[in-house]
Protein backbone atom coordinates (compact mmCIF):
# COMPACT_ATOMS: atom_id res chain seq x y z
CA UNK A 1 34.57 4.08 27.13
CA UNK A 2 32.19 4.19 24.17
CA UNK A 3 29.63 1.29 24.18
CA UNK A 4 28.93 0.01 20.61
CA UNK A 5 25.12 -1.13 20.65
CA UNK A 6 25.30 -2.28 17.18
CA UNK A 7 26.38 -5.79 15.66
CA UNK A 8 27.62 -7.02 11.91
CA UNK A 9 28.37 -10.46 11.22
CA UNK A 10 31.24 -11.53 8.92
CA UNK A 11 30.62 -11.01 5.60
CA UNK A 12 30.79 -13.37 2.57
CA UNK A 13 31.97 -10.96 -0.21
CA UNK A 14 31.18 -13.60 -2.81
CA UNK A 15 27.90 -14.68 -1.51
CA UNK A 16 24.80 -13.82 -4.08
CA UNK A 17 21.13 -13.81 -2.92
CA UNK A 18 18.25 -13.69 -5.26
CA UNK A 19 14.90 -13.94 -4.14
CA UNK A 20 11.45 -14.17 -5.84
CA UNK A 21 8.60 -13.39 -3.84
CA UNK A 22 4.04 -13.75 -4.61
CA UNK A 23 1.96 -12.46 -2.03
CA UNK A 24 -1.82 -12.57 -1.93
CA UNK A 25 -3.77 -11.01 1.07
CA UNK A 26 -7.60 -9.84 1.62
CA UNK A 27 -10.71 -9.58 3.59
CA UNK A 28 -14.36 -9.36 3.28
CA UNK A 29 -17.36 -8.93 5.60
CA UNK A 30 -20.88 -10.18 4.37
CA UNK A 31 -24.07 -8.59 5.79
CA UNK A 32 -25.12 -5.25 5.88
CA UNK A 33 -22.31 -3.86 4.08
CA UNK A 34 -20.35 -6.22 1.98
CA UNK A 35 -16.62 -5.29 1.09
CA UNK A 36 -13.77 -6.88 -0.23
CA UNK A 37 -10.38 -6.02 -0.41
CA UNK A 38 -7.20 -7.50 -1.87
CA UNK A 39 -3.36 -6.97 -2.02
CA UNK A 40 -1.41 -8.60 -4.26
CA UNK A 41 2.59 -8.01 -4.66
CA UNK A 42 5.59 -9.44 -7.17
CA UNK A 43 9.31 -8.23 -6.26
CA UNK A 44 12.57 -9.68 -7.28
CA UNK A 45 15.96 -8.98 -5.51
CA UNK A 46 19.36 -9.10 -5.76
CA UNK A 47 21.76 -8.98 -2.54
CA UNK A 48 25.40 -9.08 -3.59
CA UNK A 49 28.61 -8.25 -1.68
CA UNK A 50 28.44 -4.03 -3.18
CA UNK A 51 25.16 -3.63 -4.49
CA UNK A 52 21.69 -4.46 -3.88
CA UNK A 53 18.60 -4.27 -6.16
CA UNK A 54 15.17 -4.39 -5.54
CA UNK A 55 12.13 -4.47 -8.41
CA UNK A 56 8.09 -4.64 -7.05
CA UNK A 57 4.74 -4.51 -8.10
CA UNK A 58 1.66 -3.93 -5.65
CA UNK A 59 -1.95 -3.74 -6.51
CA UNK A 60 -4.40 -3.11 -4.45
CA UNK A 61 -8.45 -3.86 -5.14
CA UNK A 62 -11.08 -3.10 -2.85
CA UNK A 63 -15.10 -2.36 -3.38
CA UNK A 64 -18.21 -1.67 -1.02
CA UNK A 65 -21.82 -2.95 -2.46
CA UNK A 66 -20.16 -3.44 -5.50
CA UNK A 67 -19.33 -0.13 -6.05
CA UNK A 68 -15.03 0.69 -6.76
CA UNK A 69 -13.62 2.06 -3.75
CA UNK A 70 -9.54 1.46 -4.01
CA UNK A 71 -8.19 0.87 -7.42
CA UNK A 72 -4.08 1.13 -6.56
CA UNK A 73 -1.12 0.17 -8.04
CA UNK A 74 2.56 0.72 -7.34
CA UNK A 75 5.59 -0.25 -8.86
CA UNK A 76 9.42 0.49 -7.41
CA UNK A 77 12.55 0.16 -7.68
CA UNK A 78 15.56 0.65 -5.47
CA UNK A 79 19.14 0.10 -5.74
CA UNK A 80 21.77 0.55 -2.92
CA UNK A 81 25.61 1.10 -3.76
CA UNK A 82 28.73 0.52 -1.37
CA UNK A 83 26.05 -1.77 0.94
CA UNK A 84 29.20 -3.47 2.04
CA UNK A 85 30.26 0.05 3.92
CA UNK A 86 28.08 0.96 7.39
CA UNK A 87 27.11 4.50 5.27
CA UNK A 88 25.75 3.41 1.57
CA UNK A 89 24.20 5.43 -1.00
CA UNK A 90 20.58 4.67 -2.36
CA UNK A 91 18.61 5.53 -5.34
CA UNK A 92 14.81 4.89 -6.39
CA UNK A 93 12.02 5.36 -8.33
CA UNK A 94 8.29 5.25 -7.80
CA UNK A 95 5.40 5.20 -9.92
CA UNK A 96 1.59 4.47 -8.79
CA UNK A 97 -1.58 5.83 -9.28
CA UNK A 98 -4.53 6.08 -7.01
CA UNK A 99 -8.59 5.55 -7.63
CA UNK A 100 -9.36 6.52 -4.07
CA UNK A 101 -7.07 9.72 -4.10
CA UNK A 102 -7.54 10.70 -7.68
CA UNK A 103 -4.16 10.28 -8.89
CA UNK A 104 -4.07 9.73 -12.49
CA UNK A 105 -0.18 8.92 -11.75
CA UNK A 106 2.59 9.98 -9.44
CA UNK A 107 6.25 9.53 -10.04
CA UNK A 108 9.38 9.88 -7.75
CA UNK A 109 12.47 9.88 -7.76
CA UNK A 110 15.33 9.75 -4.41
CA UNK A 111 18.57 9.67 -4.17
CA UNK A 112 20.07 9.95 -0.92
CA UNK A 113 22.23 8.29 1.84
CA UNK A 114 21.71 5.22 4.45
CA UNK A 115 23.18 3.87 7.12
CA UNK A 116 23.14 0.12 8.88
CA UNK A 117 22.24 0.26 12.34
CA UNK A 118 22.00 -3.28 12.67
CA UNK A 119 23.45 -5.77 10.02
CA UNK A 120 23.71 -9.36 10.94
CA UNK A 121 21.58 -12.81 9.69
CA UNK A 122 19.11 -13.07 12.18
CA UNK A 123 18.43 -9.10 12.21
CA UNK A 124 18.68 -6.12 9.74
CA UNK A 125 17.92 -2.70 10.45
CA UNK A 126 18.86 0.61 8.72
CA UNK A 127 17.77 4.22 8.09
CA UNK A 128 18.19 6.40 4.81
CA UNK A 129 17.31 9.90 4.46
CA UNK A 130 17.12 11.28 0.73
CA UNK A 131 16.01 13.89 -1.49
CA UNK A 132 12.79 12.99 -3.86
CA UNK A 133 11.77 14.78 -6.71
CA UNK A 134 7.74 14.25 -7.10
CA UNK A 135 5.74 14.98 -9.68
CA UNK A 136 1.66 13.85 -9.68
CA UNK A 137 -1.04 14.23 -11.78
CA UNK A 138 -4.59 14.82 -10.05
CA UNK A 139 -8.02 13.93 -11.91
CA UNK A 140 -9.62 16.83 -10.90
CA UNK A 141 -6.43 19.30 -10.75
CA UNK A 142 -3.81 20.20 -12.58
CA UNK A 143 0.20 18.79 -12.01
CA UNK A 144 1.95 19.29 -8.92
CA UNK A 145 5.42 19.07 -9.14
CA UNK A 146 6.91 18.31 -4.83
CA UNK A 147 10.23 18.41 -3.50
CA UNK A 148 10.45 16.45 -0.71
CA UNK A 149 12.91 14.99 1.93
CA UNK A 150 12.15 11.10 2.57
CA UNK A 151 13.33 9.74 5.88
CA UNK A 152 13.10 5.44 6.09
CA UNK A 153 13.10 2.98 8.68
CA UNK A 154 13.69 -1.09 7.18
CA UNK A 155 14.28 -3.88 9.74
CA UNK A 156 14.17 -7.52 9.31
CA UNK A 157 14.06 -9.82 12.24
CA UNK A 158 13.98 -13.83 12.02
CA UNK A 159 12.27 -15.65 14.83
CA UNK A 160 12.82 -19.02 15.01
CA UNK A 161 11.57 -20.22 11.26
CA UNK A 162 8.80 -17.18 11.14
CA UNK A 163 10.26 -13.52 10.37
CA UNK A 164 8.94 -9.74 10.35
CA UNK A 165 9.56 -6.76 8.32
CA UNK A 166 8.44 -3.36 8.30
CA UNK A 167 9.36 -0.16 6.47
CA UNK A 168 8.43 3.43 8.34
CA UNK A 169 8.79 6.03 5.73
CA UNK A 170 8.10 9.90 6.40
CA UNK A 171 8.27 12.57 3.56
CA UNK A 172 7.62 16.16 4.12
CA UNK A 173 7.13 18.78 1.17
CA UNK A 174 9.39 21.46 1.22
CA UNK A 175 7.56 23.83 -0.70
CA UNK A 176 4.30 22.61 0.57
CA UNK A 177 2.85 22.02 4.03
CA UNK A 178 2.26 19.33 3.13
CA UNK A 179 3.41 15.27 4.51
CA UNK A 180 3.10 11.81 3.56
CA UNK A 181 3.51 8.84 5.89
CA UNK A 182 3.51 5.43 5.66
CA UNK A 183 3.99 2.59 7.88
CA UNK A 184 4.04 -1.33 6.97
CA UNK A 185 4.92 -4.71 8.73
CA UNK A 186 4.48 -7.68 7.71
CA UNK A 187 4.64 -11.50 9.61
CA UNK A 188 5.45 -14.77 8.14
CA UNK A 189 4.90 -17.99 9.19
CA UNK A 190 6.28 -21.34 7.26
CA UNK A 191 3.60 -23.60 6.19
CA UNK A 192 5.61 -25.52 3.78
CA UNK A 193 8.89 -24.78 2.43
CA UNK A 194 8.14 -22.45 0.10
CA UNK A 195 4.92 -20.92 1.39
CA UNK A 196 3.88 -18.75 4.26
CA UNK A 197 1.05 -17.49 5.83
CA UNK A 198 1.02 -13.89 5.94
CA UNK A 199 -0.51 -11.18 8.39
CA UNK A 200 0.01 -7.54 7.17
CA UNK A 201 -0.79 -4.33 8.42
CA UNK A 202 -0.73 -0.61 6.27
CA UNK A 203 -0.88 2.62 7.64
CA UNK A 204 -0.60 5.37 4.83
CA UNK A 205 -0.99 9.14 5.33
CA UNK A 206 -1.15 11.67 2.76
CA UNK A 207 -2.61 15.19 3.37
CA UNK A 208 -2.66 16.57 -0.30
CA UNK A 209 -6.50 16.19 -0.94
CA UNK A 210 -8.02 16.75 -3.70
CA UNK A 211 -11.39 15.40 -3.23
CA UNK A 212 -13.65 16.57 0.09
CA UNK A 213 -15.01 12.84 0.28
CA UNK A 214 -11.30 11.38 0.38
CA UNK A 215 -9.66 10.61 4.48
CA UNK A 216 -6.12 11.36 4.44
CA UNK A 217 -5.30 8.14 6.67
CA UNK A 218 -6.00 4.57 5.93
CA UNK A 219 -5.36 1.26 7.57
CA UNK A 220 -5.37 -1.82 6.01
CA UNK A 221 -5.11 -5.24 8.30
CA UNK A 222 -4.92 -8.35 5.58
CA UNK A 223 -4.22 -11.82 5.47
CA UNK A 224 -3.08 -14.41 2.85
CA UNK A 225 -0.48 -16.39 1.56
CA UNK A 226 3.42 -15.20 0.46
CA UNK A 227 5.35 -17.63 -2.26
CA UNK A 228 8.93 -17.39 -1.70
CA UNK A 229 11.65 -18.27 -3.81
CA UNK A 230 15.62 -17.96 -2.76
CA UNK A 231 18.84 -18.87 -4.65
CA UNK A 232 22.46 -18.26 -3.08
CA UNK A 233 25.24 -18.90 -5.48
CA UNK A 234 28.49 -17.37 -5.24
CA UNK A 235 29.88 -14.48 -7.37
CA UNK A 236 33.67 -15.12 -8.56
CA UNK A 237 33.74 -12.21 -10.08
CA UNK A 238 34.03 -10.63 -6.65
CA UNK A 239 37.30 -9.75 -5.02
């Protein structure tokens, strides 16, 4: 007898969630070297009974002695179609750019399939592997235009009132050996009703250097304050 280790709760095919979120994160140390750093992030999405949308903005500001060290920003969108099935299709697109690594601006675009392994209110977790078509323009080198497979990991987990998040994304070259990694999670604790303390943690690879003074790995440990705002309404359009 097969043993089904995964879960779905029952599913309100008229139910609409939109939600608005503001995050603000940093740290600094005073002394002998002083350094700042701060994240900041908008995103809007959509969760309806078929489709699901997601829109975000990151930027990322960090200096040493006063002198620039991490000038980033990053702006995505997703969209998933057939989310109501256990095997959904996703599509995305990704633009940034990147003081610390040179990139002038970097562009991708994925299109690929997912899967839920876990899918109920309290807990969410799926995994998507696509195909991403990268192109990225380098300060001090010409265009590189990457092919690359992109595997993902999302989960979402309430506990109690407090929840966590994190996103494990791997995406080898295929013309290239050549990989880029990058591991978040996030964990949010109510203050009021609207507003939660946030502790975040970044791991990013990328091993196309361009510059001998630039680390291929970083980790980033912030915290701050998220702004959340949620609407459910229901969708009688839907059948």
């Amino acid at each position: 007898m097969a043993l089904n280790v995964f879960a779905q709760d029952t599913i309100d095919t008229t139910k609409v969630t939109e939600k608005f979120l503001i995050s603000s994160s940093g740290n600094f140390s005073i002394g002998n070297v002083n350094r700042e750093l701060f994240t900041n992030k908008i995103s809007y999405s959509r969760d309806a009974y078929k489709t699901d949308i997601n829109i975000g903005v990151s930027y990322i500001y960090g200096s040493q002695d006063n002198k620039l060290k991490e000038d980033e920003i990053n702006f995505n969108t997703s969209i998933k179609v057939l989310r109501h099935k256990p095997t959904y299709v996703i599509g995305f697109a990704v633009l940034d750019k990147s003081y610390k690594r040179r990139i002038e601006y970097r562009h991708s675009l994925g299109v690929g399939l997912g899967k839920y392994l876990i899918r109920k209110d309290s807990s969410n977790l799926s995994v998507s592997l696509a195909l991403v078509n990268q192109v990225a323009d380098y300060s001090t080198f010409e265009d590189i235009h990457i092919h690359r497979m992109s595997l993902r990991i999302n989960g979402k987990h309430y506990i109690k009132k407090s929840y966590l998040t994190y996103t494990l994304w791997f995406q080898p070259a295929i013309e290239y050996p050549t990989n880029i990694a990058n591991f978040k999670i996030d964990y949010n604790i109510p203050l009021f009703k609207s507003v939660f303390f946030r502790i975040s943690y970044v791991m990013d690879y990328d091993d196309l250097i361009m510059e001998q003074d630039v680390e291929p790995l970083d980790h980033i440990l912030v915290f701050g304050f998220q702004f959340k705002v949620k609407n459910i309404h229901k969708n009688t359009l839907s059948k």
